[in-house]
Protein backbone atom coordinates (compact mmCIF):
# COMPACT_ATOMS: atom_id res chain seq x y z
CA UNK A 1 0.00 0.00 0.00
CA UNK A 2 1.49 3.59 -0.84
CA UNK A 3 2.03 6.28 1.60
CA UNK A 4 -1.67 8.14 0.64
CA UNK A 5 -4.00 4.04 0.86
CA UNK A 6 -5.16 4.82 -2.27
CA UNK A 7 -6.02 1.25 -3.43
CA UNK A 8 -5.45 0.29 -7.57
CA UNK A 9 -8.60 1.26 -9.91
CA UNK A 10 -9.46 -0.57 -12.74
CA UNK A 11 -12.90 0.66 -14.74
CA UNK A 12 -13.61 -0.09 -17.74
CA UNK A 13 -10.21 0.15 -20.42
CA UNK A 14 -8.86 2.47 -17.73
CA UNK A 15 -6.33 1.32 -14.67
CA UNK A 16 -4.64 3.77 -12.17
CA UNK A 17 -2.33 2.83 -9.77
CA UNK A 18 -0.28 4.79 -6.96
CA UNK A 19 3.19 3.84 -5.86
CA UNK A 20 5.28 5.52 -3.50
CA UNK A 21 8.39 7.55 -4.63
CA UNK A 22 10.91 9.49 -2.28
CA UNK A 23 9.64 13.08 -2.71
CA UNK A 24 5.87 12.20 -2.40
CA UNK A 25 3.69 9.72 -4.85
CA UNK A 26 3.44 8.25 -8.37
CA UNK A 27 0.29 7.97 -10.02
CA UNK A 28 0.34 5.62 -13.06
CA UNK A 29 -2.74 6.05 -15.68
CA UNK A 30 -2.92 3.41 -18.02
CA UNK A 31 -5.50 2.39 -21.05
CA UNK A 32 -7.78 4.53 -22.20
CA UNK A 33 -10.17 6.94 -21.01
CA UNK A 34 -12.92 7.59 -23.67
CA UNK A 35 -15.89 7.87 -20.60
CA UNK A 36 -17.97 10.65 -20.95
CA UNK A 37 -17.30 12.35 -17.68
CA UNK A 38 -14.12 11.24 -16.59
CA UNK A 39 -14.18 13.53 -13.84
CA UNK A 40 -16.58 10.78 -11.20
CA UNK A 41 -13.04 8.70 -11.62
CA UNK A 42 -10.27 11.31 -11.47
CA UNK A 43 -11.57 14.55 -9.20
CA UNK A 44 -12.07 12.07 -6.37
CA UNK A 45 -8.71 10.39 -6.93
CA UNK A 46 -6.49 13.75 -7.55
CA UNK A 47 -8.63 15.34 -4.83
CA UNK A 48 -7.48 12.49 -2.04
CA UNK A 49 -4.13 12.79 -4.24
CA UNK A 50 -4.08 16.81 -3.56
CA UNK A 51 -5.59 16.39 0.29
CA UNK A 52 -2.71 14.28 1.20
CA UNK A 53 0.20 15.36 -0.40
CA UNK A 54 -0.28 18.88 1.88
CA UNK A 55 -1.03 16.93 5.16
CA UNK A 56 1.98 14.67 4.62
CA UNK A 57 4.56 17.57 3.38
CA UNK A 58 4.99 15.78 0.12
CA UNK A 59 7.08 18.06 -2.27
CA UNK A 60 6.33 16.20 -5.58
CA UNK A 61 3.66 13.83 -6.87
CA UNK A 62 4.59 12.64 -10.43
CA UNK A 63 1.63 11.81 -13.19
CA UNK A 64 2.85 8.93 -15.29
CA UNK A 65 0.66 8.66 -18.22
CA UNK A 66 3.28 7.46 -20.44
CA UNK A 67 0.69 4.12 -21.10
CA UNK A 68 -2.68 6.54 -21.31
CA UNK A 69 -3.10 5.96 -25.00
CA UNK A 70 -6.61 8.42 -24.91
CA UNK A 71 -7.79 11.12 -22.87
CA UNK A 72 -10.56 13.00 -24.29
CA UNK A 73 -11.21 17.02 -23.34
CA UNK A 74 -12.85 16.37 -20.17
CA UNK A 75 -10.27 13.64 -18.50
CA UNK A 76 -7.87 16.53 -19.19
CA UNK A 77 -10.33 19.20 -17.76
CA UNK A 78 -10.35 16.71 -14.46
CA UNK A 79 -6.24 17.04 -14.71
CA UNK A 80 -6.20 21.26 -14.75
CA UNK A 81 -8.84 21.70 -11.99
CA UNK A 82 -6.27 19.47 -9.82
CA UNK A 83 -3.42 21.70 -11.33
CA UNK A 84 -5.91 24.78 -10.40
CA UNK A 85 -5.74 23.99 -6.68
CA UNK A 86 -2.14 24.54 -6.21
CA UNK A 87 -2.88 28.27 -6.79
CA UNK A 88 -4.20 28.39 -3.66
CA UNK A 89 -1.63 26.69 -1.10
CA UNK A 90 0.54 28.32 0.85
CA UNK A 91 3.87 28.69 -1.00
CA UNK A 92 5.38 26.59 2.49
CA UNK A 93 2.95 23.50 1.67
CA UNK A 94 3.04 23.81 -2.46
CA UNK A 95 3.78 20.91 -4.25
CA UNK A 96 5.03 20.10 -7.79
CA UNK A 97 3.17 17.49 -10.52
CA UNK A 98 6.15 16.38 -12.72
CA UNK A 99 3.45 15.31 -15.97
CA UNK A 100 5.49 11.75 -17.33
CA UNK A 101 4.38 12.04 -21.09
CA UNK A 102 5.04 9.50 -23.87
CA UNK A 103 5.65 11.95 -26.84
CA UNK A 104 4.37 9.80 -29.69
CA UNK A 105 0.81 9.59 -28.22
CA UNK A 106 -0.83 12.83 -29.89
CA UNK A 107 -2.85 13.76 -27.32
CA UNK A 108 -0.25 14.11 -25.09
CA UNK A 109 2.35 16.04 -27.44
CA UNK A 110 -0.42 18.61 -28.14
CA UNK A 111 -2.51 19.17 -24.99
CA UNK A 112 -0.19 18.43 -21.81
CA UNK A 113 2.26 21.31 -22.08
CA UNK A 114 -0.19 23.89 -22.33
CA UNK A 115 -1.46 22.64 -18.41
CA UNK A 116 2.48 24.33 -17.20
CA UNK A 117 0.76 27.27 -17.39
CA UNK A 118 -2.21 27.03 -15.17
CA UNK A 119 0.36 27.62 -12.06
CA UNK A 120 4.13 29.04 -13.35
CA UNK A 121 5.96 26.84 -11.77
CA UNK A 122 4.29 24.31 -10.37
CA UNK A 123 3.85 21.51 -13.24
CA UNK A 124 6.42 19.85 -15.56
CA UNK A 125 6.29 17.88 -18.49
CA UNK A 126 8.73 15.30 -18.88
């Protein structure tokens, strides 16, 4: 179990899975998410993800989605209101999302960079 008990998801062609990494959590997205609101699977998860990276002092939390082979508009809708809520920690509690991308899936070469600027700063893609 990782540091946050967030158990492994699997819905339909979609599995997410959190593993523990020095600096804070990794959350890996895998499959495809095609649903048509994505957000009653991932605002629950990044908002547990988000709740308990500030109580536990975590300074990172990376998003692998190197194996998410779809996202549509509102799965990455779910992923900037997440981003969103940085804006509004205390620069002493602030965390960083490191974004793992797999540049030869297109919807992550043309949508993930433009969620760096949501919050200067505060997300990577890598």
């Amino acid at each position: 179990m990782n540091k946050l008990n967030i158990e492994t998801i699997k819905q339909d062609k979609v599995t997410i899975e959190v593993q523990d990494t020095a600096s804070g959590i990794k959350v890996i997205i895998t499959g495809d998410i095609d649903m048509q609101d994505p957000g009653v699977l991932l605002d629950p998860l990044f908002d547990t993800v988000h709740n308990g990276a500030i109580a536990q002092g975590m300074k990172a939390i990376d998003l692998d989605v190197t194996g998410l082979t779809f996202l549509n508009s509102s799965g990455i809708k779910a992923i900037a209101k997440w981003i969103m809520k940085l804006a509004t920690v205390d620069a002493g509690k602030k965390y960083t999302i490191n974004i793992l991308q797999n540049k030869s899936i297109s919807w992550q070469a043309t949508s993930l960079q433009t969620l760096t600027f949501l919050v200067p700063g505060s997300v990577n893609v890598l």
